[in-house]
Protein backbone atom coordinates (compact mmCIF):
# COMPACT_ATOMS: atom_id res chain seq x y z
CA UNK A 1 -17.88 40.46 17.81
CA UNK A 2 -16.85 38.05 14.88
CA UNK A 3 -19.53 36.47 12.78
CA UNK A 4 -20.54 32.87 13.86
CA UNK A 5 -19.06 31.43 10.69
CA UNK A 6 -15.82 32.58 11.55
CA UNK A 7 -15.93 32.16 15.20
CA UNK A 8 -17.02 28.45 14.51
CA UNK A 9 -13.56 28.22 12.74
CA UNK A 10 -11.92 29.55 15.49
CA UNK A 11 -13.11 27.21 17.99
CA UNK A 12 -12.48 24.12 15.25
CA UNK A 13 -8.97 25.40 14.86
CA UNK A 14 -7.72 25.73 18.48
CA UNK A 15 -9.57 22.66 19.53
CA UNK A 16 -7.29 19.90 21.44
CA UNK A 17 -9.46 17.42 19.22
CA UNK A 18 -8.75 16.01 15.73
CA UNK A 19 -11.80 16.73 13.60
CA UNK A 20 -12.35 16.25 9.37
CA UNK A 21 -14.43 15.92 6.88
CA UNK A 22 -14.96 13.58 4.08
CA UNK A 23 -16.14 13.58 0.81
CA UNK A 24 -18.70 10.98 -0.43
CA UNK A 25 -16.32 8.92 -2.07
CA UNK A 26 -14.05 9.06 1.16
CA UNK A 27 -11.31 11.37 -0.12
CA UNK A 28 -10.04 13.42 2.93
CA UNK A 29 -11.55 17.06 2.66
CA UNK A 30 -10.73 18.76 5.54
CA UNK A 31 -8.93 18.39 9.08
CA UNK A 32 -8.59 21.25 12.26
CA UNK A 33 -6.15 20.03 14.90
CA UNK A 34 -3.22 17.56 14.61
CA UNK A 35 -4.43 14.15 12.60
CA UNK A 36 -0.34 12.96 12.90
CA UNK A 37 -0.81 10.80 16.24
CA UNK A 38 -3.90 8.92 14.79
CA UNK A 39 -3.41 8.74 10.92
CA UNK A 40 0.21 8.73 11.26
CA UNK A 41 0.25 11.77 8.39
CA UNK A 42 0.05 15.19 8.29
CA UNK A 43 -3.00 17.17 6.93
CA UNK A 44 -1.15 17.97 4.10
CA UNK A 45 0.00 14.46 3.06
CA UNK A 46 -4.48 13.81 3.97
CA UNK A 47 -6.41 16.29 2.41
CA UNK A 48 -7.10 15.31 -0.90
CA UNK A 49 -6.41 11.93 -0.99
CA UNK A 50 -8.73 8.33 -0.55
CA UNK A 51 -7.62 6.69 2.77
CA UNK A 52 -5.87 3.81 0.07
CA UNK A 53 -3.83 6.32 -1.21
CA UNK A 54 -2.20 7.25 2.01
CA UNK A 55 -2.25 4.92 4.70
CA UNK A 56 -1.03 1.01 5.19
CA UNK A 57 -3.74 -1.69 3.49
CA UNK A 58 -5.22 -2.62 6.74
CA UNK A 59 -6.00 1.11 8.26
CA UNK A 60 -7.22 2.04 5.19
CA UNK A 61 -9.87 -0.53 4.07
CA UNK A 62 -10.85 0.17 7.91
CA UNK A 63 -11.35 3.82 7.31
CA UNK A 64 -12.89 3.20 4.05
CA UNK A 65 -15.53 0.78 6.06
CA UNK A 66 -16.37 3.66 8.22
CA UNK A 67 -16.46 6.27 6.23
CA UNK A 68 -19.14 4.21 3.71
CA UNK A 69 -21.33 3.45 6.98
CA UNK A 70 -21.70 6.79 7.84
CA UNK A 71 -22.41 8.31 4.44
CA UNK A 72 -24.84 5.59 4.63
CA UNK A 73 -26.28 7.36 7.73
CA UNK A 74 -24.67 5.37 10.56
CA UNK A 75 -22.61 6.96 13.20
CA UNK A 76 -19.51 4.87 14.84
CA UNK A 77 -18.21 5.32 18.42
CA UNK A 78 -14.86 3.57 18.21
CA UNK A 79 -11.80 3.15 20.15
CA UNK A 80 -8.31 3.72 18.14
CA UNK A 81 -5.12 2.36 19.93
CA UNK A 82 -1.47 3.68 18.89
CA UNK A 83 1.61 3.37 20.03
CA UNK A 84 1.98 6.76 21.86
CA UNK A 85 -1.61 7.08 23.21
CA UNK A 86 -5.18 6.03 23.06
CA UNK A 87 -7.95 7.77 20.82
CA UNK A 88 -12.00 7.92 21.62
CA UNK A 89 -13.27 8.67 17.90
CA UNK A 90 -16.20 9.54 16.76
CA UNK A 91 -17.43 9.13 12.49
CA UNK A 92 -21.06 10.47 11.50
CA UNK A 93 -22.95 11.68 8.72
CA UNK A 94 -22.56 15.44 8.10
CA UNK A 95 -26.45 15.93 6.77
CA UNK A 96 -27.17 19.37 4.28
CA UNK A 97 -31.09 20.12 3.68
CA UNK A 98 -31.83 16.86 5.27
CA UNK A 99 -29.34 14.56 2.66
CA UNK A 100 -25.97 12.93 3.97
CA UNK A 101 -23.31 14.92 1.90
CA UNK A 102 -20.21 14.32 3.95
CA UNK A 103 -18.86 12.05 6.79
CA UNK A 104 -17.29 13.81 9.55
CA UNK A 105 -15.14 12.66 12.31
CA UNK A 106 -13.67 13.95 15.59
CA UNK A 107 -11.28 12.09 17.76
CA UNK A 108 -10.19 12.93 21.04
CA UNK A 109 -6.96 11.58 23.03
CA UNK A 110 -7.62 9.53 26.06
CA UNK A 111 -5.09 8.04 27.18
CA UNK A 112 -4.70 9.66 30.73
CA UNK A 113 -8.23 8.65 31.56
């Protein structure tokens, strides 16, 4: 039986869902599944980078909004429309020994629903 660390990243990786995590000054950490239909980049052209760095001036100062409201403990349900499909996403604080470290996020396609 694999160890739950590894079958956590498993299920993250195989997930139909876009999920990441971001650092507290909002540079992309991490993604598992596809970010391409909602960021409009790949994780590659992501990870690493500050949302200003990567994507147009209006998406970014909106993720930068939302990323800074959940590292400030808030948690966002939003509603992300693109051209090719609608997104239900989710941003939170990712908490370690009780302190926000990290925002996460998850998003979720809904446009058949």
């Amino acid at each position: 039986m694999q160890d739950a660390g590894a079958l956590a990243e498993i299920f993250l990786q195989q997930s139909p869902a876009c999920q990441w995590i971001v650092s507290p000054d909002g540079t992309f950490e991490r993604f598992y599944g596809d970010p391409l239909p909602l960021f409009e980049r790949s994780a590659a052209q992501l990870v690493g980078r500050l949302p200003d760095d990567v994507l147009g001036p209006d998406e970014a100062t909106a993720w930068r909004g939302r990323f800074a409201r959940a590292l400030s403990g808030e948690m966002l349900l939003l509603r992300e429309r693109r051209a090719l499909g609608t997104w239900y996403v989710t941003v939170f604080p990712l908490r370690i020994e009780g302190e926000i470290r990290f925002a996460g996020g998850s998003a979720r396609e809904v446009t058949p629903w």
